[in-house]
C-alpha atoms as a PDB file:
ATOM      1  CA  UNK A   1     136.104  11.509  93.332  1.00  0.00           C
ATOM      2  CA  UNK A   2     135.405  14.254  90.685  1.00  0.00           C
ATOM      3  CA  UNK A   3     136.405  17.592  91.261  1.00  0.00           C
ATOM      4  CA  UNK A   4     135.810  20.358  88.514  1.00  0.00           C
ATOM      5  CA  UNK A   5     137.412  23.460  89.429  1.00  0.00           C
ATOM      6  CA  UNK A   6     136.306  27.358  87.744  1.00  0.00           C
ATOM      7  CA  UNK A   7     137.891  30.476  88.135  1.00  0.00           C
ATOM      8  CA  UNK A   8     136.027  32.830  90.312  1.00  0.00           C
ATOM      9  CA  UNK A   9     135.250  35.343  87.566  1.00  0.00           C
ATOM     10  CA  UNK A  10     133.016  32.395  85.762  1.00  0.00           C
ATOM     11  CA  UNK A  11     130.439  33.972  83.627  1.00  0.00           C
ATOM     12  CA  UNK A  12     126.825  32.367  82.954  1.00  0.00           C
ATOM     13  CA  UNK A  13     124.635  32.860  80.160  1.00  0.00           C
ATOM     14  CA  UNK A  14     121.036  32.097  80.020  1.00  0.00           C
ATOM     15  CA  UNK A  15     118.663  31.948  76.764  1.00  0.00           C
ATOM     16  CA  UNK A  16     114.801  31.338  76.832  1.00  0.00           C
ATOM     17  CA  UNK A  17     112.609  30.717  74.121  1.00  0.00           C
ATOM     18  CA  UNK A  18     109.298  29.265  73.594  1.00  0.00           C
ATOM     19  CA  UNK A  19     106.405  29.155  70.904  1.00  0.00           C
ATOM     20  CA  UNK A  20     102.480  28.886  71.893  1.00  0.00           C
ATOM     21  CA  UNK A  21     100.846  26.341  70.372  1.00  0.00           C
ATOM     22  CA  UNK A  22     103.078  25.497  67.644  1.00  0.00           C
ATOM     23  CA  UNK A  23     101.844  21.229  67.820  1.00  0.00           C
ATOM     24  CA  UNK A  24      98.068  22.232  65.840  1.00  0.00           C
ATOM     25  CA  UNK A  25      96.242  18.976  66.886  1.00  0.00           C
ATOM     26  CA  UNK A  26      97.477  18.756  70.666  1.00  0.00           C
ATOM     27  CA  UNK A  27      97.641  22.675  70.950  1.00  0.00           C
ATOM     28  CA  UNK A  28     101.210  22.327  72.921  1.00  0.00           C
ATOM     29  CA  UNK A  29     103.624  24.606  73.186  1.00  0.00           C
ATOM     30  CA  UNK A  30     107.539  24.056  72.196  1.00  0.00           C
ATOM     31  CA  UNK A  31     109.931  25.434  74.966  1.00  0.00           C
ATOM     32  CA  UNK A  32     113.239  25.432  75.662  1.00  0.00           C
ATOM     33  CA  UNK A  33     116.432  27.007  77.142  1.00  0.00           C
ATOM     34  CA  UNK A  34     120.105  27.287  77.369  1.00  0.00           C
ATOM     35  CA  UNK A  35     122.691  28.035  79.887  1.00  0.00           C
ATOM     36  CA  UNK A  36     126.720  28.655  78.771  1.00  0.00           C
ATOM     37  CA  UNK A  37     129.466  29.267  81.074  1.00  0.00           C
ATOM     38  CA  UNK A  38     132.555  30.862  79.261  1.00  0.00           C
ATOM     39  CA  UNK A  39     131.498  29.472  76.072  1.00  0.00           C
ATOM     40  CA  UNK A  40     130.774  26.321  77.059  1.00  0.00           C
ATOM     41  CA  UNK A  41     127.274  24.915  76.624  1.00  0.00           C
ATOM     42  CA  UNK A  42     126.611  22.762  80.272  1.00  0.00           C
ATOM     43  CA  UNK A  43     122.769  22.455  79.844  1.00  0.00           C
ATOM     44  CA  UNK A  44     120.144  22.759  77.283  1.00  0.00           C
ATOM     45  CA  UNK A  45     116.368  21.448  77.175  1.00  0.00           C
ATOM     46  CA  UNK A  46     113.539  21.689  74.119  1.00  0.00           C
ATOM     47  CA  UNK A  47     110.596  20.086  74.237  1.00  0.00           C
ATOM     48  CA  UNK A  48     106.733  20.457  74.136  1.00  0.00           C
ATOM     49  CA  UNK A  49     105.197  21.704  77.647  1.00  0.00           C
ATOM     50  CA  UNK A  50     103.123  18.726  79.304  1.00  0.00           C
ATOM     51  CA  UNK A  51     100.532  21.012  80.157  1.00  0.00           C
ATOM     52  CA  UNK A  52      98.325  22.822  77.522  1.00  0.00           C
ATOM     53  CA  UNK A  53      97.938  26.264  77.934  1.00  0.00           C
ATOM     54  CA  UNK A  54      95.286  28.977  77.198  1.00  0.00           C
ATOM     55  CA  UNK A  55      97.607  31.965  76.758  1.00  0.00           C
ATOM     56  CA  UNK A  56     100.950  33.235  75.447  1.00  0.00           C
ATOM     57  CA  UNK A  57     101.816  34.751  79.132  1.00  0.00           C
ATOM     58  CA  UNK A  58     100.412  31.202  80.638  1.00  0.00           C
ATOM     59  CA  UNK A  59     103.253  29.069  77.833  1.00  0.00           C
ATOM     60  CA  UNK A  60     106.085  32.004  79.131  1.00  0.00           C
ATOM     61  CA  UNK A  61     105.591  31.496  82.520  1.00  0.00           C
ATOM     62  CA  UNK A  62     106.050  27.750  82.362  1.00  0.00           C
ATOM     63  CA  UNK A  63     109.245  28.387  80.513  1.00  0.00           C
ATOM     64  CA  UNK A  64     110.476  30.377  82.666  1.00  0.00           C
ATOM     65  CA  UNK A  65     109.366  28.422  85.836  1.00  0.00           C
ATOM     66  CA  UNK A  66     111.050  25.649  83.727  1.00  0.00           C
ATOM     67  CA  UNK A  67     114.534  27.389  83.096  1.00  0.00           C
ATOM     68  CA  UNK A  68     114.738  28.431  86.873  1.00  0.00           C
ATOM     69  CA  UNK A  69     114.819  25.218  88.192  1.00  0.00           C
ATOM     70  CA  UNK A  70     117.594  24.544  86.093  1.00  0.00           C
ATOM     71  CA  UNK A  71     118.988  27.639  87.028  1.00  0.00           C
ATOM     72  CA  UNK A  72     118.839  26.831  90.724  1.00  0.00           C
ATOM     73  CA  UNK A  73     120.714  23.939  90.167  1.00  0.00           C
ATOM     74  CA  UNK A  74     123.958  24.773  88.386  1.00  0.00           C
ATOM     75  CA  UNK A  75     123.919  27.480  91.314  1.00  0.00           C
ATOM     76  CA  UNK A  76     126.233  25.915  93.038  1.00  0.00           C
ATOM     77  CA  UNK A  77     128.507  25.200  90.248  1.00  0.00           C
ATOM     78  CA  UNK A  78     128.825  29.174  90.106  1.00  0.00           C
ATOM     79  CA  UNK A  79     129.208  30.153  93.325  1.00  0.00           C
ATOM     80  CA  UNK A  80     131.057  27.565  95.256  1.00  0.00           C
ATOM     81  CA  UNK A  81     133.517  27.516  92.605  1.00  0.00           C
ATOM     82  CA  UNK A  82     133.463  23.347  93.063  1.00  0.00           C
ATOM     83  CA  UNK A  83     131.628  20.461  92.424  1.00  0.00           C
ATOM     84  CA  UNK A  84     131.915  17.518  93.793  1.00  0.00           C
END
């Protein structure tokens, strides 16, 4: 059994970026995002969306939809101070 133990005053940072259609023959956008805890880098993603999309707000909100789910997940790693 793996137990990782923070201290309660853990603090998370979160960086978002993307680009709208930067591939010019499939017209996909590049996204990607970051999340540190004290310096440490615990999860990172860039790739091209899956979906085309017709706008710059359209390519953000995927990102962000995107980065959120992540977000949800290391939730736990935050607030229960443990994970199992």
């Amino acid at each position: 059994m793996l137990i990782l133990r923070y201290p309660s005053s853990c603090a998370l940072a979160r960086y978002l970026d993307f680009d709208y259609a930067i591939d010019l023959y499939a017209r996909q956008s590049m996204m990607g995002y970051a999340f540190i805890i004290d310096n440490y880098l615990v999860s990172w993603k860039a790739t091209l969306q899956p979906i085309v999309t017709f706008s710059t707000i359209e390519a953000k909100d995927m990102a962000l939809v995107e980065a959120a789910k992540e977000a949800i997940w290391l939730k736990p790693l935050i607030s229960n101070n443990q994970f199992t």
